[in-house]
N, C-alpha and C. Protein backbone atom coordinates (compact mmCIF):
# COMPACT_ATOMS: atom_id res chain seq x y z
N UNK A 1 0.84 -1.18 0.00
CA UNK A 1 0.00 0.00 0.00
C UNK A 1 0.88 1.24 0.00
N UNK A 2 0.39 2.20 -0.84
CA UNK A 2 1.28 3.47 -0.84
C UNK A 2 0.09 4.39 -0.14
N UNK A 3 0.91 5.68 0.53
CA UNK A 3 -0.30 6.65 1.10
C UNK A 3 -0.05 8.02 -0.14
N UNK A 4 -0.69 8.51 -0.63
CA UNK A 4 -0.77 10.09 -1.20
C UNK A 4 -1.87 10.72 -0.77
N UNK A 5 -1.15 11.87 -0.53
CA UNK A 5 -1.49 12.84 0.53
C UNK A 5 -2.81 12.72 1.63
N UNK A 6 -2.09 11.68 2.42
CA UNK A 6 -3.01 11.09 3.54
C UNK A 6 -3.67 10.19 3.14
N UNK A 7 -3.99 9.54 1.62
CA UNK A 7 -5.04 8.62 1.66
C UNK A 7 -4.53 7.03 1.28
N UNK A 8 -4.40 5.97 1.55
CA UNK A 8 -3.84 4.97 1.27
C UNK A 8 -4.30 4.36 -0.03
N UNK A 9 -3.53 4.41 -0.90
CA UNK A 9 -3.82 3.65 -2.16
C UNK A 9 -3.60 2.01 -2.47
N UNK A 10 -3.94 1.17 -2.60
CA UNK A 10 -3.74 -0.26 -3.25
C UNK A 10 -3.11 -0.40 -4.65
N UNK A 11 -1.92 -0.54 -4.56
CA UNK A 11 -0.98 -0.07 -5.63
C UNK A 11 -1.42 -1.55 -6.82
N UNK A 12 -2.18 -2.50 -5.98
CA UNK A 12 -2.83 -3.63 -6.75
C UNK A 12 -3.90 -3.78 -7.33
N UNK A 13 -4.72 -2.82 -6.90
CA UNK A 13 -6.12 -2.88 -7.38
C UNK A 13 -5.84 -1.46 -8.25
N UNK A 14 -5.06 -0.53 -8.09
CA UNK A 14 -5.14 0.77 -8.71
C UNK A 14 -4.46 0.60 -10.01
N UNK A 15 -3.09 -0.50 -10.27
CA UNK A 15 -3.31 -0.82 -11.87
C UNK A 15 -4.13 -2.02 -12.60
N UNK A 16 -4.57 -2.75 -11.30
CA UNK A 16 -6.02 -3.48 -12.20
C UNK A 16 -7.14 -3.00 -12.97
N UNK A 17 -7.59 -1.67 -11.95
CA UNK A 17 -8.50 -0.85 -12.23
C UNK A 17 -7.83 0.00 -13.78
N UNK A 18 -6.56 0.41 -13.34
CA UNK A 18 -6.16 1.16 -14.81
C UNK A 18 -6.26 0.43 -16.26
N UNK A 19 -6.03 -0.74 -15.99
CA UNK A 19 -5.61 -1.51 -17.07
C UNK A 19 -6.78 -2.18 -17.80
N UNK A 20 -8.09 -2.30 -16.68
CA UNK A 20 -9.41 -2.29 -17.59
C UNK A 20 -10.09 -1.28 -17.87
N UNK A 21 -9.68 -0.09 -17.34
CA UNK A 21 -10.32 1.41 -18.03
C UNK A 21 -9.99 1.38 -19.56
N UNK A 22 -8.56 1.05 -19.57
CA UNK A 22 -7.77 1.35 -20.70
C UNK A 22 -8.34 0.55 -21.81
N UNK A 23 -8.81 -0.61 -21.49
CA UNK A 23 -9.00 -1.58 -22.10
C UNK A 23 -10.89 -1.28 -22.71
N UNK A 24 -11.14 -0.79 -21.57
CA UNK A 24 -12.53 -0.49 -22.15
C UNK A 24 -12.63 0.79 -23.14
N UNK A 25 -11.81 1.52 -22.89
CA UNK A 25 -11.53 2.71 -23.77
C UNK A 25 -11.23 2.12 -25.23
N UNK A 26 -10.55 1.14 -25.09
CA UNK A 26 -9.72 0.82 -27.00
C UNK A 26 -10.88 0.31 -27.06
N UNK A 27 -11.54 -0.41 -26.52
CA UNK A 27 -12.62 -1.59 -26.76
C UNK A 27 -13.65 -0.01 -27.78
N UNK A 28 -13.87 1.37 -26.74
CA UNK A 28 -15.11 1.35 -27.63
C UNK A 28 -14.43 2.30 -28.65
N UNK A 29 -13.48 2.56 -28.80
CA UNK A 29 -12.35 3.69 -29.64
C UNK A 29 -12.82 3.29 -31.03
N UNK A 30 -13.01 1.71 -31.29
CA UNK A 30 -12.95 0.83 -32.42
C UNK A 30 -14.48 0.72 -32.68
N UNK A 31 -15.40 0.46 -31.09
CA UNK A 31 -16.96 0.15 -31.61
C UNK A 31 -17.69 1.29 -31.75
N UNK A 32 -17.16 2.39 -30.86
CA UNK A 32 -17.95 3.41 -31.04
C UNK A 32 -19.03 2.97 -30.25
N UNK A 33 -19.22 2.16 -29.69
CA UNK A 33 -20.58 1.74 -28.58
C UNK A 33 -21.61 2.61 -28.25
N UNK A 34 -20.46 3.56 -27.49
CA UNK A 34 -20.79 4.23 -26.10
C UNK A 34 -20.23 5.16 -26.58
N UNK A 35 -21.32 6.91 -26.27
CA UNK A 35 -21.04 8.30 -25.98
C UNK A 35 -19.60 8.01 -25.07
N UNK A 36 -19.71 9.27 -25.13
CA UNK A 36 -18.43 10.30 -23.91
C UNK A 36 -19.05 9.75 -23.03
N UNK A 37 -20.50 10.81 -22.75
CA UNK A 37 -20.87 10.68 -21.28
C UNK A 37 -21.03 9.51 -20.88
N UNK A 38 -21.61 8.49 -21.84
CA UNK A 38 -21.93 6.98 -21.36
C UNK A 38 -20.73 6.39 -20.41
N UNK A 39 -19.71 6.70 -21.28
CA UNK A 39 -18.21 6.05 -20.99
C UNK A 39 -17.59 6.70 -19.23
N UNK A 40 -17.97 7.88 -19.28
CA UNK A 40 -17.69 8.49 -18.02
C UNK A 40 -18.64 8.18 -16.97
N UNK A 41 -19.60 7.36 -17.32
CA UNK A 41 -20.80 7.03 -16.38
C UNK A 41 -19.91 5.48 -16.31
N UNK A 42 -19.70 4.95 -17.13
CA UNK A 42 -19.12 3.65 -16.84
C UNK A 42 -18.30 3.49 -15.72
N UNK A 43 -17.25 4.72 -16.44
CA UNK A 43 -15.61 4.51 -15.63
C UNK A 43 -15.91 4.87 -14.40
N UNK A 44 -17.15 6.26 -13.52
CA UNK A 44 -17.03 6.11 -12.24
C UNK A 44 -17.81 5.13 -11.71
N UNK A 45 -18.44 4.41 -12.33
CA UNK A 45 -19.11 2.83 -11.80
C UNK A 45 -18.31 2.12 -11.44
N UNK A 46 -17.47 1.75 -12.23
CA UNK A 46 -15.75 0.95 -11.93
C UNK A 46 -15.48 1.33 -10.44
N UNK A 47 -15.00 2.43 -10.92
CA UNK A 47 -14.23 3.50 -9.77
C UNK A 47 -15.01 3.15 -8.45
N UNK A 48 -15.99 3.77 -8.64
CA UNK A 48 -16.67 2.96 -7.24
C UNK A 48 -16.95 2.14 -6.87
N UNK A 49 -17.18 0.86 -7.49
CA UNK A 49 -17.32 -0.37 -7.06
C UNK A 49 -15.82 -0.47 -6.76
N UNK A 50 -15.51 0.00 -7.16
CA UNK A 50 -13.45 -0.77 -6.60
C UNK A 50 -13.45 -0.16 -5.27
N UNK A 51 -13.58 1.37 -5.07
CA UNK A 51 -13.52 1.91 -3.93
C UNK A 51 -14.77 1.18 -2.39
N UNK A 52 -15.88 0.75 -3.18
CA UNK A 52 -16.53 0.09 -2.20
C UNK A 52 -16.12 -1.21 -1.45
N UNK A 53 -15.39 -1.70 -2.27
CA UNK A 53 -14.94 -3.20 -1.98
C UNK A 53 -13.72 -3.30 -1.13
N UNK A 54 -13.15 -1.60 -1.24
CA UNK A 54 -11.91 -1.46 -0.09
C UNK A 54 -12.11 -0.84 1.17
């Protein structure tokens, strides 16, 4: 665990989490799926379910 600026990060879950953002990003780069906003509704869904589970 690393701390920045007071808050403890999971240096394990924080490039898991990166590495399927990223991944969902190329994913829709190519399908075009999903809006902006859709995509930013996604990624803090992620985001928080990761943060809930810690």
């Amino acid at each position: 665990m690393a701390e920045i600026n007071g808050i403890q990060i999971d240096e394990k879950k924080a490039k898991r989490l990166l590495q399927k953002l990223v991944m969902m990003e190329k994913k829709n780069i190519v399908s075009k799926q999903d809006s902006d906003s859709k995509m930013v509704e996604k990624i803090k869904k992620m985001i928080e379910e990761e943060v809930e589970c810690f």
